[in-house]
Protein backbone atom coordinates (compact mmCIF):
# COMPACT_ATOMS: atom_id res chain seq x y z
CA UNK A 1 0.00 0.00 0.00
CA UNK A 2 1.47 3.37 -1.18
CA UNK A 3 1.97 5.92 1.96
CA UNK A 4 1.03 9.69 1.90
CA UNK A 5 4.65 10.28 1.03
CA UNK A 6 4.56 8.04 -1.74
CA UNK A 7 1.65 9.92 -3.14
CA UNK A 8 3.06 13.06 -2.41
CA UNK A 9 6.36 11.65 -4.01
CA UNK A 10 3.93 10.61 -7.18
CA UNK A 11 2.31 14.02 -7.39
CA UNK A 12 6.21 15.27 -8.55
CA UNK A 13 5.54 18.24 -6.02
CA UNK A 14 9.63 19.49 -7.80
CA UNK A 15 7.46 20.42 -10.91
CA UNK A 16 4.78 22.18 -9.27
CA UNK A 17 7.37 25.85 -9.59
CA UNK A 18 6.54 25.51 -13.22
CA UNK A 19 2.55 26.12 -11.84
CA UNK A 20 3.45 28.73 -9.35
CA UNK A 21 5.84 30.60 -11.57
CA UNK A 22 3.08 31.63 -13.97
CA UNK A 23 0.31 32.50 -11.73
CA UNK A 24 2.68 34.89 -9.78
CA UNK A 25 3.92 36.51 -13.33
CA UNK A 26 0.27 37.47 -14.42
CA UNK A 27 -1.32 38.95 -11.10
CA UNK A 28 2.63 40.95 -11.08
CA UNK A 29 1.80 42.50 -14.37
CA UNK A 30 -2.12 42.58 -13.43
CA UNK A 31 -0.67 44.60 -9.98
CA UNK A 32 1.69 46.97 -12.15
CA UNK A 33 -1.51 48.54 -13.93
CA UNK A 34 -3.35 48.54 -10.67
CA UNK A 35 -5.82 45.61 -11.25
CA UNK A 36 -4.59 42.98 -8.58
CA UNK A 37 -7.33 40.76 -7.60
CA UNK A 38 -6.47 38.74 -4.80
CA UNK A 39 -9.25 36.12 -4.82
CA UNK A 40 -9.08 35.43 -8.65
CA UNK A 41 -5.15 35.04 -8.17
CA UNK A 42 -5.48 32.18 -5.49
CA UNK A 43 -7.97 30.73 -7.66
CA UNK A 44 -5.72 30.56 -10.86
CA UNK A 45 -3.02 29.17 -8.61
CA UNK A 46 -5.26 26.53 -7.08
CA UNK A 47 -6.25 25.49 -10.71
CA UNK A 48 -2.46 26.00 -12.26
CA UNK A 49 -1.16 23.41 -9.35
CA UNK A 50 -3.81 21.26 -8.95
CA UNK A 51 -3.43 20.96 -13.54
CA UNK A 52 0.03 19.81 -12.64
CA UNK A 53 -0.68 17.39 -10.13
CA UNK A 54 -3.18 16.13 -12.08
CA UNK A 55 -1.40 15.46 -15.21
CA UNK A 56 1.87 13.95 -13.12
CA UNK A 57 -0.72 11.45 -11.99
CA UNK A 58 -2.13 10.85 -15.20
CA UNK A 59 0.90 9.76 -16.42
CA UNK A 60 2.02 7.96 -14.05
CA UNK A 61 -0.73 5.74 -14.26
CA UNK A 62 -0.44 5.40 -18.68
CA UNK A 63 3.03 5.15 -18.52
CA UNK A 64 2.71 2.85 -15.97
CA UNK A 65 -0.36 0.46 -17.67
CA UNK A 66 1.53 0.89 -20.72
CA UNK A 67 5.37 -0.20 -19.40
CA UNK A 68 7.47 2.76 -20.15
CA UNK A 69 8.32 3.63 -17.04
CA UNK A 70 9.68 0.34 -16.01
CA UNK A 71 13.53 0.40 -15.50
CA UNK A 72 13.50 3.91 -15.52
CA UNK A 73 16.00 6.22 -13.52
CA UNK A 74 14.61 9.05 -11.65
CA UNK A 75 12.04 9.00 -8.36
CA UNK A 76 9.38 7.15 -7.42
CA UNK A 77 6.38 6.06 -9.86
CA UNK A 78 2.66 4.68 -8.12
CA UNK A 79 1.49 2.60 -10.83
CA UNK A 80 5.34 1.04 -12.06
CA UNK A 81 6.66 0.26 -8.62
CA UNK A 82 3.25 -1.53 -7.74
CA UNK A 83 2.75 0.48 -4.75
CA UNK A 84 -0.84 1.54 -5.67
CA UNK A 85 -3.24 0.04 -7.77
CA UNK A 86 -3.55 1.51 -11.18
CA UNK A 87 -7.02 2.18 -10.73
CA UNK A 88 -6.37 4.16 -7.88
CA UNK A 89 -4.11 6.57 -9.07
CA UNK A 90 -6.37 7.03 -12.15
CA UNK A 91 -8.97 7.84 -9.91
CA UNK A 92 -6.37 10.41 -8.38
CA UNK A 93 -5.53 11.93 -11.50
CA UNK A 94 -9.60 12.51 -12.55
CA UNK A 95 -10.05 14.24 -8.45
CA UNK A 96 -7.28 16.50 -8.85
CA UNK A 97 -9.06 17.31 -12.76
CA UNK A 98 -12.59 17.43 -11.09
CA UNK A 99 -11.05 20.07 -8.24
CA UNK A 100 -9.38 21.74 -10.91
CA UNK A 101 -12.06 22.59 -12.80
CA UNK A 102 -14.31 23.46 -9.74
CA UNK A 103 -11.77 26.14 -9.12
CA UNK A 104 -11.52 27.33 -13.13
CA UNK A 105 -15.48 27.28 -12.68
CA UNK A 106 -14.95 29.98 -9.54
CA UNK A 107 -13.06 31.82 -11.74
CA UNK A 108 -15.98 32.22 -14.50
CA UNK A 109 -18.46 32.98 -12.03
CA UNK A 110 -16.41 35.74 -10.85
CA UNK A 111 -14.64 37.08 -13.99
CA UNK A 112 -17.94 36.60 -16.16
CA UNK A 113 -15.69 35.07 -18.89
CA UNK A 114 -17.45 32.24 -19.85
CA UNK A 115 -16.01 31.30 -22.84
CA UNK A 116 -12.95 30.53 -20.23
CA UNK A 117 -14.61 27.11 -19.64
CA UNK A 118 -13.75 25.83 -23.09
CA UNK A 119 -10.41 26.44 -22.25
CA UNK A 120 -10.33 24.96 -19.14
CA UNK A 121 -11.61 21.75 -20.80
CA UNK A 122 -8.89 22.13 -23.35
CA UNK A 123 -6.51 22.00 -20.44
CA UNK A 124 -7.78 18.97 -18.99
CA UNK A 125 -7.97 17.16 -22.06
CA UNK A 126 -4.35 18.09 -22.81
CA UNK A 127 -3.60 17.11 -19.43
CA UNK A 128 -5.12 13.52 -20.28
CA UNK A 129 -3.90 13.08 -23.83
CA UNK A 130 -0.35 13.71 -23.33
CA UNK A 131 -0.13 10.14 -22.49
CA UNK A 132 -3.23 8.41 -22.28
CA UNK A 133 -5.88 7.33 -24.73
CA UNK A 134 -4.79 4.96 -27.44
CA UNK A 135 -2.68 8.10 -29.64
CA UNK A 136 -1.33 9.95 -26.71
CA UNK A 137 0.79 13.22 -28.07
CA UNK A 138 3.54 12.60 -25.47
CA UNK A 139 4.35 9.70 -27.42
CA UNK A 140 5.17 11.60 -30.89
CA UNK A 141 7.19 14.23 -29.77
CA UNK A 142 4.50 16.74 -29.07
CA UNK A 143 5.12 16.79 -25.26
CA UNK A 144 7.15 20.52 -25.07
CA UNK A 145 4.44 22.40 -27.51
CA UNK A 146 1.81 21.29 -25.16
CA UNK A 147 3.75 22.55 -22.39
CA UNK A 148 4.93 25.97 -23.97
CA UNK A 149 1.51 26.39 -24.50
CA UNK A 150 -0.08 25.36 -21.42
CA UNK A 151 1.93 25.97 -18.62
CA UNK A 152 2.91 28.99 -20.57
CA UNK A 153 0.72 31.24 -22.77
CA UNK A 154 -2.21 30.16 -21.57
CA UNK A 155 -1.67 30.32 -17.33
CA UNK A 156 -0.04 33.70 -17.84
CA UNK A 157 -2.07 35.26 -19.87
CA UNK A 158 -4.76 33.57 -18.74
CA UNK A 159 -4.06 34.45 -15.03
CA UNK A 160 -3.76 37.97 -15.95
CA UNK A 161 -6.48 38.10 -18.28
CA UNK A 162 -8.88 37.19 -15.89
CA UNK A 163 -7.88 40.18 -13.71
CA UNK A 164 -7.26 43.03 -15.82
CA UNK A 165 -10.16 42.33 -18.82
CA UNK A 166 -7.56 42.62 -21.89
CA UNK A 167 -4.71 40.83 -22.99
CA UNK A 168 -1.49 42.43 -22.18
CA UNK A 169 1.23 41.83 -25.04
CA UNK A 170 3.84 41.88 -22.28
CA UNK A 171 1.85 38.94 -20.49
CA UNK A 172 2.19 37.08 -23.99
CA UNK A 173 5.97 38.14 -24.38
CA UNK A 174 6.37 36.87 -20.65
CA UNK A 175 4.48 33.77 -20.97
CA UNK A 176 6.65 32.75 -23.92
CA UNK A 177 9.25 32.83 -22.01
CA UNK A 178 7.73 30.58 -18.95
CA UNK A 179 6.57 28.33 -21.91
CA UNK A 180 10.40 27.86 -22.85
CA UNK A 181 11.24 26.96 -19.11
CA UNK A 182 8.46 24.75 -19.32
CA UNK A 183 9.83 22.72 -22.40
CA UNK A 184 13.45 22.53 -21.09
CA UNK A 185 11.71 20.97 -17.66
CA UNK A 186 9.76 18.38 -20.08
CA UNK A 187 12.79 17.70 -22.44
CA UNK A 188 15.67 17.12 -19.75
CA UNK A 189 13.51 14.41 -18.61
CA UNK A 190 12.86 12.98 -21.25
CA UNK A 191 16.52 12.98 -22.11
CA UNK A 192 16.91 11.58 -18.89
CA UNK A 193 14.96 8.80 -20.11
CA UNK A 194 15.92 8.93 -23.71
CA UNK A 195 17.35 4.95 -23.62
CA UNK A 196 14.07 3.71 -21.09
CA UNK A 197 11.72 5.59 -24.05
CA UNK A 198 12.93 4.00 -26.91
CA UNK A 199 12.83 0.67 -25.91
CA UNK A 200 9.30 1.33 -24.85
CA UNK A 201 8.15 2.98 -28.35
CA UNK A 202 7.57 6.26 -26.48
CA UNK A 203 9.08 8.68 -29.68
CA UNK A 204 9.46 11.63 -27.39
CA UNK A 205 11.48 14.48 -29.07
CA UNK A 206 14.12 13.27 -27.39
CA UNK A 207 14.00 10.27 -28.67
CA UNK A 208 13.52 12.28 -32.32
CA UNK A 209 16.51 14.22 -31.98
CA UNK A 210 19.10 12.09 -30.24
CA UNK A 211 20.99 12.85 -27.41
CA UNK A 212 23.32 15.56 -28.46
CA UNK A 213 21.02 17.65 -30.74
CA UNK A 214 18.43 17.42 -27.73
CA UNK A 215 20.91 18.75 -24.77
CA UNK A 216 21.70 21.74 -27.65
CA UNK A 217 17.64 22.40 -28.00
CA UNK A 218 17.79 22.32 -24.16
CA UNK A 219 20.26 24.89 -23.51
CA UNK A 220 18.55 27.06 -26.00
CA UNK A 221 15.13 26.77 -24.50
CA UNK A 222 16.75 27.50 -21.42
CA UNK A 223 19.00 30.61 -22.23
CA UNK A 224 16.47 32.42 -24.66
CA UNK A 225 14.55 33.80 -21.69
CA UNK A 226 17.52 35.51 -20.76
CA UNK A 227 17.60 37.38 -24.04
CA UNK A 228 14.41 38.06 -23.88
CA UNK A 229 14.93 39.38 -20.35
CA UNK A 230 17.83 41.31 -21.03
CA UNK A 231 15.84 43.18 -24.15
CA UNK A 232 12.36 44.25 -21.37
CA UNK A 233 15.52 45.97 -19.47
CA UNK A 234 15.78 48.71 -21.80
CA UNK A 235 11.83 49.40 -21.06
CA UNK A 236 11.31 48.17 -17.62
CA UNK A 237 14.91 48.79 -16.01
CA UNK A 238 13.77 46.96 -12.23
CA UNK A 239 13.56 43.96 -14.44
CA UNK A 240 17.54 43.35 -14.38
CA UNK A 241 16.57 41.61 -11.45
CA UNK A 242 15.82 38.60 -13.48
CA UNK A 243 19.66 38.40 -14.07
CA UNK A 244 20.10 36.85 -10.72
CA UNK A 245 18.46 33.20 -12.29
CA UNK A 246 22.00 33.51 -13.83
CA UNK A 247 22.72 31.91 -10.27
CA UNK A 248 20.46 28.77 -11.28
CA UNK A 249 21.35 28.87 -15.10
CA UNK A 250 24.61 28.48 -15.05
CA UNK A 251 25.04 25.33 -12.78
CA UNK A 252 22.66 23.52 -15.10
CA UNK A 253 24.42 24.31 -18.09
CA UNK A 254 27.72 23.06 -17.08
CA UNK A 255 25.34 19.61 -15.85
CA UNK A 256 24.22 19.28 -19.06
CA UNK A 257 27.19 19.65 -21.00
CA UNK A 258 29.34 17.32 -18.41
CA UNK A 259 26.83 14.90 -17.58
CA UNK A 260 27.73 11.13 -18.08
CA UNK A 261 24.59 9.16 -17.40
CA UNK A 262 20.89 9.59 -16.60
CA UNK A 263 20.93 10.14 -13.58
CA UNK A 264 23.03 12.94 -13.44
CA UNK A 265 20.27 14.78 -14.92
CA UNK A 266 17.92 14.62 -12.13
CA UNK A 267 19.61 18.00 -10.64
CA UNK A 268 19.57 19.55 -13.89
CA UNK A 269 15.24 19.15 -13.74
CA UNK A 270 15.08 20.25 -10.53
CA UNK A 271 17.35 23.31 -10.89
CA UNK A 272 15.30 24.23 -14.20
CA UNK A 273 11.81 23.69 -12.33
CA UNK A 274 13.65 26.28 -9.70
CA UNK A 275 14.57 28.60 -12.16
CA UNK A 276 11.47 29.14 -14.13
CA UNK A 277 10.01 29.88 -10.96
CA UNK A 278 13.17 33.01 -10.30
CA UNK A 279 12.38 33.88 -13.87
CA UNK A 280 8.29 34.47 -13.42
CA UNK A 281 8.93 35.77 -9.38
CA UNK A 282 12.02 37.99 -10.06
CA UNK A 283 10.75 39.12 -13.29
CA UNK A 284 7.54 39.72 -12.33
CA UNK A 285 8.72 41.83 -9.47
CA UNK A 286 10.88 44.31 -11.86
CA UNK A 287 7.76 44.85 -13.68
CA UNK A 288 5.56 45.75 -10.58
CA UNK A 289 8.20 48.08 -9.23
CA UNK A 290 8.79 49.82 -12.29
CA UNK A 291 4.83 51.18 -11.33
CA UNK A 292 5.94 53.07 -8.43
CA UNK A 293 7.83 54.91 -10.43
């Protein structure tokens, strides 16, 4: 019988920056044009974490029906290690969905955008689909546009959307960026797993590419937001605080480009995870404090 810390362990909880990071980046930009709404904000974070939960269950329990993550490096898995029943963390997967969406529906009420429920369901079904059903995405090397878009566009603009009315072109700029951390998260894993994957069938882009050519689409995803960052300085000067990721950045770089075997790459997720969380905070901050001035 799986333990709370095992589902806890399941749930990934080292991803759930990439939900935070977003969240906090929106309602920062909403704040910096003086249309902070506290109550909406907790509710896109609720949704935005409980998204990410629910899709790191969801594939724990295909990958797990399915074999691919069996002799796999990295933590813990429910449904591969046999600690839970695969039923059971299916079940898991479509309560953290179902909470979700009761959250995205307290959002709608509130906002009055009702459209927003169609893209709510969008989110859940990508959430599903990325590696369940019988033609999961995931498993043709679709996995980091999902994500980009997702745990990207969509949660930052969407966050701030909700909030301010309008759709900020900053918020999109800024999401892009959070999209790109989002990617590098998914593809380092899945390099970590490159060997595990294609023995299963599972044709991530990893997979695609190879090893080398996926570690060089890595570091760009991961280094492009500092471009990006270093171009909003010229407008938004308070934003050179985002510089400091530098501190996170350049640790996983060297990982990446000295790193032997799999399991060397676990560090390299989690200090990626970390830093797209400094990117949305520390960026997100600059932007609000350029306001009081």
């Amino acid at each position: 019988m799986a333990s709370i810390r095992d589902w806890v362990t399941g749930a990934r909880v080292r991803t759930l920056p990439l939900a935070v990071a977003p969240v906090f980046l929106g309602s920062a930009l909403a704040a910096s044009v003086d249309k902070f709404d506290f109550t909406l904000a907790t509710l896109a974070l609720l949704v935005a974490l409980l998204l990410q939960i629910g899709v790191n269950y969801a594939n724990d329990y295909s990958d797990g029906i399915k074999g691919t993550d069996t002799g796999r490096v990295g933590p813990l898995r429910l449904t591969a290690s046999g600690l839970a029943l695969p039923e059971d963390v299916k079940r898991a997967a479509f309560i953290t969905f179902g909470l979700a969406m009761l959250a995205g529906l307290g959002i709608v009420v509130l906002s009055g955008q009702w459209w927003l429920i169609a893209v709510g369901a969008a989110c859940v079904l990508a959430a599903w689909y990325y590696t369940g059903g019988n033609s999961p995405y995931g498993y043709s090397g679709l996995g980091e546009v999902a994500v980009f878009i997702f745990f990207g566009l969509v949660a930052t603009v969407g966050t701030n959307f909700v909030q301010t009315g309008f759709i900020d072109p900053l918020a999109v700029l800024l999401g892009s960026s959070l999209g790109l951390y989002a990617s590098a998260v998914l593809l380092v894993n899945n390099i970590r797993d490159l060997e595990t994957d294609r023995a299963s069938g599972k044709r991530t882009l990893a997979v695609k590419l190879g090893e080398k050519p996926s570690k060089t689409l890595f570091l760009l995803l991961l280094w492009l937001p500092v471009l990006i960052n270093l171009l909003l300085v010229l407008i938004y000067p308070a934003t050179l605080l985002g510089m400091l990721n530098l501190l996170l950045l350049l640790p996983v770089t060297l990982i990446i480009m000295e790193s032997k075997n799999p399991g060397e790459l676990i560090t390299a997720l989690k200090l990626t995870s970390l830093a797209g969380l400094g990117y949305g905070v520390l960026v997100g901050l600059g932007v609000f404090l350029v306001s009081f001035f």
